[in-house]
PDB file of N, CA and C in Angstrom:
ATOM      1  N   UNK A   1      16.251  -2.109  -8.063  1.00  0.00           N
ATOM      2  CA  UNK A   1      16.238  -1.731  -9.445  1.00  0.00           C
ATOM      3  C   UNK A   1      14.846  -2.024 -10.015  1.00  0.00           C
ATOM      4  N   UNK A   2      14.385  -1.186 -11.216  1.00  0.00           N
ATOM      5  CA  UNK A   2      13.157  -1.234 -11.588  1.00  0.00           C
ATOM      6  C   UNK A   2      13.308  -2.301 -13.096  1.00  0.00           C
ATOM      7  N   UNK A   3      12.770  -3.171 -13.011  1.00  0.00           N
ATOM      8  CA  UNK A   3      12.492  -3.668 -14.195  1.00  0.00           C
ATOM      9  C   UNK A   3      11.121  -4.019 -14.951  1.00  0.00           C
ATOM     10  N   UNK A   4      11.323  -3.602 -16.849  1.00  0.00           N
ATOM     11  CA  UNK A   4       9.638  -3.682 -17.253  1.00  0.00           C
ATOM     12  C   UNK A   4       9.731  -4.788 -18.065  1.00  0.00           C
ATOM     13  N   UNK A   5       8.655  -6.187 -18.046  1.00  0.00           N
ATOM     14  CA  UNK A   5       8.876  -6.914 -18.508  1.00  0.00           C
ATOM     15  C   UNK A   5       7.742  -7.870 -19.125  1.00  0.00           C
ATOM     16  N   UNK A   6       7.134  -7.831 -20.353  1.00  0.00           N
ATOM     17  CA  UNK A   6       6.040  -7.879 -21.013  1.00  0.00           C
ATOM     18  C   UNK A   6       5.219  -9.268 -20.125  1.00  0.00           C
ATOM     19  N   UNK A   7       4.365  -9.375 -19.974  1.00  0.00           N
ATOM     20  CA  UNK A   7       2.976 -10.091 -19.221  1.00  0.00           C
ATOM     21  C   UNK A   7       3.421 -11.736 -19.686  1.00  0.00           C
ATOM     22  N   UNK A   8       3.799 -12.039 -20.746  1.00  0.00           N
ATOM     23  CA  UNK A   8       4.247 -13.036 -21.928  1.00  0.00           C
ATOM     24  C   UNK A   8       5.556 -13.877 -20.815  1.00  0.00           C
ATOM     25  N   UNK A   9       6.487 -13.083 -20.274  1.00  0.00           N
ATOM     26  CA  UNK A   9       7.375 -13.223 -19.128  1.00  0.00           C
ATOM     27  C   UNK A   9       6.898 -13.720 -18.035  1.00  0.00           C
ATOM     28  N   UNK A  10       5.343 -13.815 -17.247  1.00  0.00           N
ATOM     29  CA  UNK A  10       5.357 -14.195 -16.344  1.00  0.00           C
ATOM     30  C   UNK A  10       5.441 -15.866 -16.642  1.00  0.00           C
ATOM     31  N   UNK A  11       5.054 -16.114 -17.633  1.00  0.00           N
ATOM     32  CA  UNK A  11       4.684 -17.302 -18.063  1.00  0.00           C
ATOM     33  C   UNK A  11       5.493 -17.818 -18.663  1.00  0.00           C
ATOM     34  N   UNK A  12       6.746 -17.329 -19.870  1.00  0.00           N
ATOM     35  CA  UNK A  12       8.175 -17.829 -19.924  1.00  0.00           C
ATOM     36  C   UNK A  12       9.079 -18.123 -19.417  1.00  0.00           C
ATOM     37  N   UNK A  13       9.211 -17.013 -18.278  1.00  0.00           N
ATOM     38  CA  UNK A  13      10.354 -16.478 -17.571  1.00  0.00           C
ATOM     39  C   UNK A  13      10.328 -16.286 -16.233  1.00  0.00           C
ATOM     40  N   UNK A  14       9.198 -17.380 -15.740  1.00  0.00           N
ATOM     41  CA  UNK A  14       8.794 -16.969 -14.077  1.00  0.00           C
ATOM     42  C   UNK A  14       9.912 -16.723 -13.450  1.00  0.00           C
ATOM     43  N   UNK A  15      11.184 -17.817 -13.541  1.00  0.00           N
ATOM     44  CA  UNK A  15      11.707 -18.169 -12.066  1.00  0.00           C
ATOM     45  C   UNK A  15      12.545 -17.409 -12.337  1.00  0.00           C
ATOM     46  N   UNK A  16      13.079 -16.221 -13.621  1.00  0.00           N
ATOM     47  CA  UNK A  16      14.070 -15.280 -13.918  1.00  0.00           C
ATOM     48  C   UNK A  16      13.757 -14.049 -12.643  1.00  0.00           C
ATOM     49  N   UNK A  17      12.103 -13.718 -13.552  1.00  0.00           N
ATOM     50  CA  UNK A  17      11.508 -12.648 -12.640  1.00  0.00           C
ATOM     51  C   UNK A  17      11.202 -12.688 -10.814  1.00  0.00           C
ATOM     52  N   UNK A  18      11.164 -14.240 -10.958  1.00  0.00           N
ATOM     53  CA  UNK A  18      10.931 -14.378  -9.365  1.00  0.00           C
ATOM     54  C   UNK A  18      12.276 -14.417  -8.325  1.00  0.00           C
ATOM     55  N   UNK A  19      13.299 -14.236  -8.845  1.00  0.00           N
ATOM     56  CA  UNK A  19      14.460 -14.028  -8.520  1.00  0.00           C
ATOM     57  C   UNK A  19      15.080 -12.433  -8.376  1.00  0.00           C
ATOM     58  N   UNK A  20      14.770 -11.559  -9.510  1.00  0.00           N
ATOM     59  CA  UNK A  20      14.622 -10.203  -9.337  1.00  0.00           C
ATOM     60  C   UNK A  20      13.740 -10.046  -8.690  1.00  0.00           C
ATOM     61  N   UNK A  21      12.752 -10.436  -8.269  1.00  0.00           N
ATOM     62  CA  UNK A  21      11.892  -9.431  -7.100  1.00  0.00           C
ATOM     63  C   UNK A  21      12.302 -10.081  -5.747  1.00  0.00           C
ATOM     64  N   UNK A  22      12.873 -11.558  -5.741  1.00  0.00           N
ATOM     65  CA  UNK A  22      13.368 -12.176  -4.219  1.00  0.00           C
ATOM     66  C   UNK A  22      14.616 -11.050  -3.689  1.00  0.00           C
ATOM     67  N   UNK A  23      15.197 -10.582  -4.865  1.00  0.00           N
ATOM     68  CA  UNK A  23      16.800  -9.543  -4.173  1.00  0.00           C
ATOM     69  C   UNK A  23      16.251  -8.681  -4.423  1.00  0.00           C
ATOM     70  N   UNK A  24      14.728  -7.637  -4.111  1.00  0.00           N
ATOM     71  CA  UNK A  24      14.554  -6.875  -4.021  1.00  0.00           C
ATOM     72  C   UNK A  24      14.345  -5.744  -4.893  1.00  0.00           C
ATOM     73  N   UNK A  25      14.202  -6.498  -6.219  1.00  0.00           N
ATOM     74  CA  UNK A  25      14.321  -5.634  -7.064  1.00  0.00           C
ATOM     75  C   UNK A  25      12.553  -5.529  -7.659  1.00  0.00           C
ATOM     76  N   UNK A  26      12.060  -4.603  -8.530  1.00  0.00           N
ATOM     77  CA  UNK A  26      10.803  -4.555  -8.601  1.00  0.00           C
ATOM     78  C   UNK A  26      10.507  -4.448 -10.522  1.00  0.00           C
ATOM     79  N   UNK A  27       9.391  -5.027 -10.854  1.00  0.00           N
ATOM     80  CA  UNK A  27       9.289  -5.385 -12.087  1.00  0.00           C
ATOM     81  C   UNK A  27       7.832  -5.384 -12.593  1.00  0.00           C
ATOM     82  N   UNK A  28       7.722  -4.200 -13.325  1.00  0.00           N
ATOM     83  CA  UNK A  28       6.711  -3.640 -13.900  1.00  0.00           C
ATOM     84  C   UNK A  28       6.022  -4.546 -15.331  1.00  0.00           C
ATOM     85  N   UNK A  29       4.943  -5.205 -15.118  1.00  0.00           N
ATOM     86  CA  UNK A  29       4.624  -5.727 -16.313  1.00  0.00           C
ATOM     87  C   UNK A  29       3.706  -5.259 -17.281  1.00  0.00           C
ATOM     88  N   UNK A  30       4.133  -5.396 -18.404  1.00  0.00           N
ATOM     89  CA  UNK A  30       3.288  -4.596 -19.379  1.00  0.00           C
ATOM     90  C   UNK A  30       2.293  -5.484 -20.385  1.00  0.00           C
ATOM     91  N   UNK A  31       1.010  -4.925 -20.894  1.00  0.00           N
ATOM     92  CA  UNK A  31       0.228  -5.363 -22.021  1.00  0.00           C
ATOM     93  C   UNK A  31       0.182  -4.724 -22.998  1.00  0.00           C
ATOM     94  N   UNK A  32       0.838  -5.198 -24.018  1.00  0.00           N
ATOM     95  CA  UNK A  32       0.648  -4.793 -25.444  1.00  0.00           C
ATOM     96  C   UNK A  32       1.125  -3.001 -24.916  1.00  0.00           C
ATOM     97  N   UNK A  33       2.911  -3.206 -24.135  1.00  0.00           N
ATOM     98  CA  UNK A  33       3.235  -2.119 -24.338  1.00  0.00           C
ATOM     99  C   UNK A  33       2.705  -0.888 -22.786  1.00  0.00           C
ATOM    100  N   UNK A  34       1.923  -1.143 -22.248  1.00  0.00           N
ATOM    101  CA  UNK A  34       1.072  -0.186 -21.598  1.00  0.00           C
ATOM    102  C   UNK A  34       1.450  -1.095 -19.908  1.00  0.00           C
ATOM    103  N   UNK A  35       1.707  -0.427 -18.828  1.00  0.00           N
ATOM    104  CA  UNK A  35       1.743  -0.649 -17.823  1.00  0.00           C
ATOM    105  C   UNK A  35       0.910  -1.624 -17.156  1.00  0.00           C
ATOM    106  N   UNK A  36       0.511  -2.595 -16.692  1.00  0.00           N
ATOM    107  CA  UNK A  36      -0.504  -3.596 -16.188  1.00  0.00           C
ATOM    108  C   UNK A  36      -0.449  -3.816 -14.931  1.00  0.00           C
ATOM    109  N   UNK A  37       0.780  -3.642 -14.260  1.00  0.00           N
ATOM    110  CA  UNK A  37       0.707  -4.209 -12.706  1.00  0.00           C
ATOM    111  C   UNK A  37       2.086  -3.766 -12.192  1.00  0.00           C
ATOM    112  N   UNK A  38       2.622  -4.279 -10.948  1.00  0.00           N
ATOM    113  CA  UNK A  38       3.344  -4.134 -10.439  1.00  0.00           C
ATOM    114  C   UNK A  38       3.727  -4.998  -9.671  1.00  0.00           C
ATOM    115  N   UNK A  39       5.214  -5.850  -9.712  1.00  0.00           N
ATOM    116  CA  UNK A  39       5.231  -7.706  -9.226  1.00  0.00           C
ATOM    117  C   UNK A  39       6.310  -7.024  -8.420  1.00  0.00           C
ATOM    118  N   UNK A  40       6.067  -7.592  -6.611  1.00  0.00           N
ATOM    119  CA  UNK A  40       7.308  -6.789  -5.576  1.00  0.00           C
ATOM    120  C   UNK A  40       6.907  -8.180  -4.882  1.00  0.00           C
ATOM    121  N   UNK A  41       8.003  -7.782  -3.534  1.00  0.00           N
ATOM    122  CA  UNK A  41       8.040  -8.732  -2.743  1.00  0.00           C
ATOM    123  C   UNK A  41       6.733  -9.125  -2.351  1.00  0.00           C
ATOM    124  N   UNK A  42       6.484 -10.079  -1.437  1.00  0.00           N
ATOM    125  CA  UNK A  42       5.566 -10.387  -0.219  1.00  0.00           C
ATOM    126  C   UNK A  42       6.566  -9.248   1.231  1.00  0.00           C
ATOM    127  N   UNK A  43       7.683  -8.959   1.172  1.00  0.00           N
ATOM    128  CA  UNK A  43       8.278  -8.347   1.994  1.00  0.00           C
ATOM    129  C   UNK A  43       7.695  -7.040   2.003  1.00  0.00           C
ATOM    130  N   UNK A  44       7.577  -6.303   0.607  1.00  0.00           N
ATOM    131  CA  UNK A  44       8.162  -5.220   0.223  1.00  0.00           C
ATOM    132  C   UNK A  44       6.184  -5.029   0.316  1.00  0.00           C
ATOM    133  N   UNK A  45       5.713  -5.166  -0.100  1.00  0.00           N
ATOM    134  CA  UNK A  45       4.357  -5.668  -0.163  1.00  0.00           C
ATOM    135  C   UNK A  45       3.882  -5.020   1.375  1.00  0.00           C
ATOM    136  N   UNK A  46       4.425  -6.132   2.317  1.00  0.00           N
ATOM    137  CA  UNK A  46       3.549  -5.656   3.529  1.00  0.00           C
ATOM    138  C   UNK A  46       4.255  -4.613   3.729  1.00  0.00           C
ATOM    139  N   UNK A  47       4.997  -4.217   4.108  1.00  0.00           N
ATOM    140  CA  UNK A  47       6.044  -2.673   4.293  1.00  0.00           C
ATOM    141  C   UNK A  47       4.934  -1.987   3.904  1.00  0.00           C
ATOM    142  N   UNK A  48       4.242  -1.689   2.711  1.00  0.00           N
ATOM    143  CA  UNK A  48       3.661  -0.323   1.972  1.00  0.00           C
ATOM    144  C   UNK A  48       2.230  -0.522   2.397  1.00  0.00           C
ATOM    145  N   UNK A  49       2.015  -1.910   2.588  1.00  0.00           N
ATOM    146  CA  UNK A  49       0.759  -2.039   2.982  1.00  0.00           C
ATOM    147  C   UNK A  49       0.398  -1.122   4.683  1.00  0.00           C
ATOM    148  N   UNK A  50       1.586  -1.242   5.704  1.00  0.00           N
ATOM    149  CA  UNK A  50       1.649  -0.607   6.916  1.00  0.00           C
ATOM    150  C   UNK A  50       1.820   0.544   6.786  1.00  0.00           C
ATOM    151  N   UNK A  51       2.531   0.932   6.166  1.00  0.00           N
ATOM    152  CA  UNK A  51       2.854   2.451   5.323  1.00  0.00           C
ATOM    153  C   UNK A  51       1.443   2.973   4.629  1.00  0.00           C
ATOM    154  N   UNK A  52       0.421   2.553   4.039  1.00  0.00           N
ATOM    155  CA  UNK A  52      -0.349   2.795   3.373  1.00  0.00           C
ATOM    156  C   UNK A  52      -1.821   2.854   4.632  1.00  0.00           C
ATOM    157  N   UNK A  53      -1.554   2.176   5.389  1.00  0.00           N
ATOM    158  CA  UNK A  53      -2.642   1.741   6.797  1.00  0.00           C
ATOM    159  C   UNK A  53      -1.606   3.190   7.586  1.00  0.00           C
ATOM    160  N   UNK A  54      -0.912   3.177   8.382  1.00  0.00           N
ATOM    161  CA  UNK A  54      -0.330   4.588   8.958  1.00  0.00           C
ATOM    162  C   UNK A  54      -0.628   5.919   8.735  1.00  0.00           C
ATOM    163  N   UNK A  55      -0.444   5.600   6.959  1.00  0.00           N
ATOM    164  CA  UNK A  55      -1.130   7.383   6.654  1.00  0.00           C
ATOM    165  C   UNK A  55      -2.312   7.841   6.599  1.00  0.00           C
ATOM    166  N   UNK A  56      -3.085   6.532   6.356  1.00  0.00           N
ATOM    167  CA  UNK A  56      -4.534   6.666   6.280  1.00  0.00           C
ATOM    168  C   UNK A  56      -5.182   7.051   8.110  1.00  0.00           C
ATOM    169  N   UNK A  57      -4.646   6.316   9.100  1.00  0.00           N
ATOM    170  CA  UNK A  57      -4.737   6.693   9.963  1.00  0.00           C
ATOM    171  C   UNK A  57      -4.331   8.328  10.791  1.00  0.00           C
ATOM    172  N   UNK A  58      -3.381   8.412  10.464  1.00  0.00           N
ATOM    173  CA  UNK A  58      -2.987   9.658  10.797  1.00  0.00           C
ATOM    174  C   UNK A  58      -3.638  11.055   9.385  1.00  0.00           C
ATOM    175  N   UNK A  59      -4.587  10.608   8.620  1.00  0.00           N
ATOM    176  CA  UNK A  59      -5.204  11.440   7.668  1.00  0.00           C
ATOM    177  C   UNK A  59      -6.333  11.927   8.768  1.00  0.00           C
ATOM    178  N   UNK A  60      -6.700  10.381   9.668  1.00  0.00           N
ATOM    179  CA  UNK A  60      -8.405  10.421  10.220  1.00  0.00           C
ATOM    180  C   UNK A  60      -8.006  11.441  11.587  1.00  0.00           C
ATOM    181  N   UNK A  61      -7.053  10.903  12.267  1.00  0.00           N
ATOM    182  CA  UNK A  61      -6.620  11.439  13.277  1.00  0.00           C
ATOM    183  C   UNK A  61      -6.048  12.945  13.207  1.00  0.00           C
ATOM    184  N   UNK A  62      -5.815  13.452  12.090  1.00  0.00           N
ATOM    185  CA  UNK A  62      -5.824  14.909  11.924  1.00  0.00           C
ATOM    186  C   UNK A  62      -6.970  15.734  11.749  1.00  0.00           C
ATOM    187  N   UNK A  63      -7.897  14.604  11.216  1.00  0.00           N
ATOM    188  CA  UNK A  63      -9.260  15.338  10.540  1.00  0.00           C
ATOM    189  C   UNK A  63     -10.090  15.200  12.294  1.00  0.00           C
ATOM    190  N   UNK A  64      -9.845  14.165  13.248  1.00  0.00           N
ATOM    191  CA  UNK A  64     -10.358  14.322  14.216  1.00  0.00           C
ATOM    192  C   UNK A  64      -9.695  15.536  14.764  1.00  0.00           C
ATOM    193  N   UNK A  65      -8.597  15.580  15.137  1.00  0.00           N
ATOM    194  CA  UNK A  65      -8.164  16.481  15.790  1.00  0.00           C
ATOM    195  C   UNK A  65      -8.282  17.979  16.027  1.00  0.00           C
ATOM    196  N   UNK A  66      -8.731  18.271  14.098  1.00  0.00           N
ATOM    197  CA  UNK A  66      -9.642  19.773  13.615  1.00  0.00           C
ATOM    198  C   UNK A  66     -10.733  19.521  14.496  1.00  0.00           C
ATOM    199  N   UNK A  67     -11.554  18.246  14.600  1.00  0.00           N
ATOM    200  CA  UNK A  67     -12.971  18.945  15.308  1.00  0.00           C
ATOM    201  C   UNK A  67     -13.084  18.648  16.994  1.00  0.00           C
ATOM    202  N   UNK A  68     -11.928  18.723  17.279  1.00  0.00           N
ATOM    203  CA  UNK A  68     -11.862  18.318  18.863  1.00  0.00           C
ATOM    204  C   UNK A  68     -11.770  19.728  19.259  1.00  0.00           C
ATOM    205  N   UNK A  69     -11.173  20.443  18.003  1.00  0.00           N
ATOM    206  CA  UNK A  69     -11.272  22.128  18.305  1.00  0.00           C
ATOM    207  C   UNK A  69     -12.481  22.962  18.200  1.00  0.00           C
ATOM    208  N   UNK A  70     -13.633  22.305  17.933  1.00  0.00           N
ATOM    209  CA  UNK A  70     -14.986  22.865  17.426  1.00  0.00           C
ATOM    210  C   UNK A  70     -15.636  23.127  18.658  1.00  0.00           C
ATOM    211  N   UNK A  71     -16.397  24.015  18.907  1.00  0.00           N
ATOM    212  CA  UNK A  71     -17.593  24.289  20.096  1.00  0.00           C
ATOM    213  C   UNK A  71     -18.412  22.789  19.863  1.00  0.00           C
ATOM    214  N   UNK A  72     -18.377  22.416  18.718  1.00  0.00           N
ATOM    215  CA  UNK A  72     -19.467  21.357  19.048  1.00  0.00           C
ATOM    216  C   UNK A  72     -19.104  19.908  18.897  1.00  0.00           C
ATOM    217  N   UNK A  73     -17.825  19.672  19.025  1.00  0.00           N
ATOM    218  CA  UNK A  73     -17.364  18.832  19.764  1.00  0.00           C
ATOM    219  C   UNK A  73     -18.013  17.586  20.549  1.00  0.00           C
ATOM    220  N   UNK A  74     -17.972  16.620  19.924  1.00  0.00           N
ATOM    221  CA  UNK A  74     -18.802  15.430  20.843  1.00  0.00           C
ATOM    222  C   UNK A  74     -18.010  14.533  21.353  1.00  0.00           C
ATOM    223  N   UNK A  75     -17.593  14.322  22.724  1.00  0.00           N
ATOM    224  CA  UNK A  75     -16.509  13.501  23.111  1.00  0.00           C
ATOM    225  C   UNK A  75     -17.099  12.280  23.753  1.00  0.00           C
ATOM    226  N   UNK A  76     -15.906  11.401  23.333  1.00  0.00           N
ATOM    227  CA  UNK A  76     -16.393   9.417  22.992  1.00  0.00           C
ATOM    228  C   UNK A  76     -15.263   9.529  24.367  1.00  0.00           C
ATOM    229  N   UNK A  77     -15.468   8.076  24.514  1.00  0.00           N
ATOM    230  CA  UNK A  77     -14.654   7.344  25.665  1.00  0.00           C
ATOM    231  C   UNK A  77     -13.822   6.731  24.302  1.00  0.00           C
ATOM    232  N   UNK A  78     -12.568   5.233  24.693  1.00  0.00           N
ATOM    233  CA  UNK A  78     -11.621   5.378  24.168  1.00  0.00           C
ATOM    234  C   UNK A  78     -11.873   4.261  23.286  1.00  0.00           C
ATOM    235  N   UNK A  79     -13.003   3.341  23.424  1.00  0.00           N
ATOM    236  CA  UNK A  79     -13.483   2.292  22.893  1.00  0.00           C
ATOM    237  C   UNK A  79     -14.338   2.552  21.940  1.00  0.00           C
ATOM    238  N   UNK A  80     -14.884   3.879  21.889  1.00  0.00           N
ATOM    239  CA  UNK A  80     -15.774   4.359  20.430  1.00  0.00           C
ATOM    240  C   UNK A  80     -14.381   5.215  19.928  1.00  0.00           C
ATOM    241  N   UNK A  81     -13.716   5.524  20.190  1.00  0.00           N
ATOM    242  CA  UNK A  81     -12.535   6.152  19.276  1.00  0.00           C
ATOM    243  C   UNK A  81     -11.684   5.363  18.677  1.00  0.00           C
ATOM    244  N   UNK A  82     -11.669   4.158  18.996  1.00  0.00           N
ATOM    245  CA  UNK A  82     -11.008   3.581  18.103  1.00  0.00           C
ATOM    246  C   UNK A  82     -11.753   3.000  17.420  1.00  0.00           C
ATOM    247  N   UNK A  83     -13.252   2.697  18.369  1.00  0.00           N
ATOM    248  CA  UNK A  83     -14.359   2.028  16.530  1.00  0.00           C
ATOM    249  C   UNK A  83     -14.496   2.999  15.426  1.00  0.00           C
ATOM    250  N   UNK A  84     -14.440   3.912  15.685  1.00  0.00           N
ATOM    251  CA  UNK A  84     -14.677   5.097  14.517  1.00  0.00           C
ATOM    252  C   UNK A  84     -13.411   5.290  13.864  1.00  0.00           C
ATOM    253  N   UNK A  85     -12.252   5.229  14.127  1.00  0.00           N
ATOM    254  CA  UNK A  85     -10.790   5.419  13.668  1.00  0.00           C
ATOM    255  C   UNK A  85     -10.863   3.880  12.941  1.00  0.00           C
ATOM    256  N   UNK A  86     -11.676   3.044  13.073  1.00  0.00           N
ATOM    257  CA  UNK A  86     -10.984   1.511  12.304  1.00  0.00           C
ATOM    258  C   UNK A  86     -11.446   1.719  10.638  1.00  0.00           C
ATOM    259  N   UNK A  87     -10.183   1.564  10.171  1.00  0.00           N
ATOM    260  CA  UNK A  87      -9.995   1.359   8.834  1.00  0.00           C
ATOM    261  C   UNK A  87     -10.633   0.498   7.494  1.00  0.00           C
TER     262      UNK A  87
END
């Protein structure tokens, strides 16, 4: 479940909010009204972080893959392909 809960809360109401985000739930904090952040797990956290590292990889690895089709084509052994693929 999404919850929004003014900035003023982290500091009143820690161990309320730190309990909704321990069962998974996620809680949007706001300033003076306006969106500021986004408070999730350490779980939920790395999940998107691997999710966020995956797509970026498979963005590079498509964009390689267009020029593996090129006449001019420069082919690495497997130890410069992954230095050039590192994130």
């Amino acid at each position: 479940m999404l919850h929004v809960r003014p900035s003023r809360d982290l500091r009143n109401n820690f161990p309320e909010i730190s309990k909704l985000v321990q069962s998974g739930d996620r809680v949007i904090i706001t300033v003076n009204g306006t969106g500021e952040g986004v408070y999730i797990s350490m779980k939920d956290y790395n999940e998107y972080e691997a999710l966020y590292h995956n797509q970026r990889l498979a963005l590079k690895l498509k964009d390689r893959m267009a020029l593996a089709d090129s006449p001019q084509a420069e082919w690495v052994d497997q130890e410069e392909a992954l230095r050039q693929l590192e994130l």
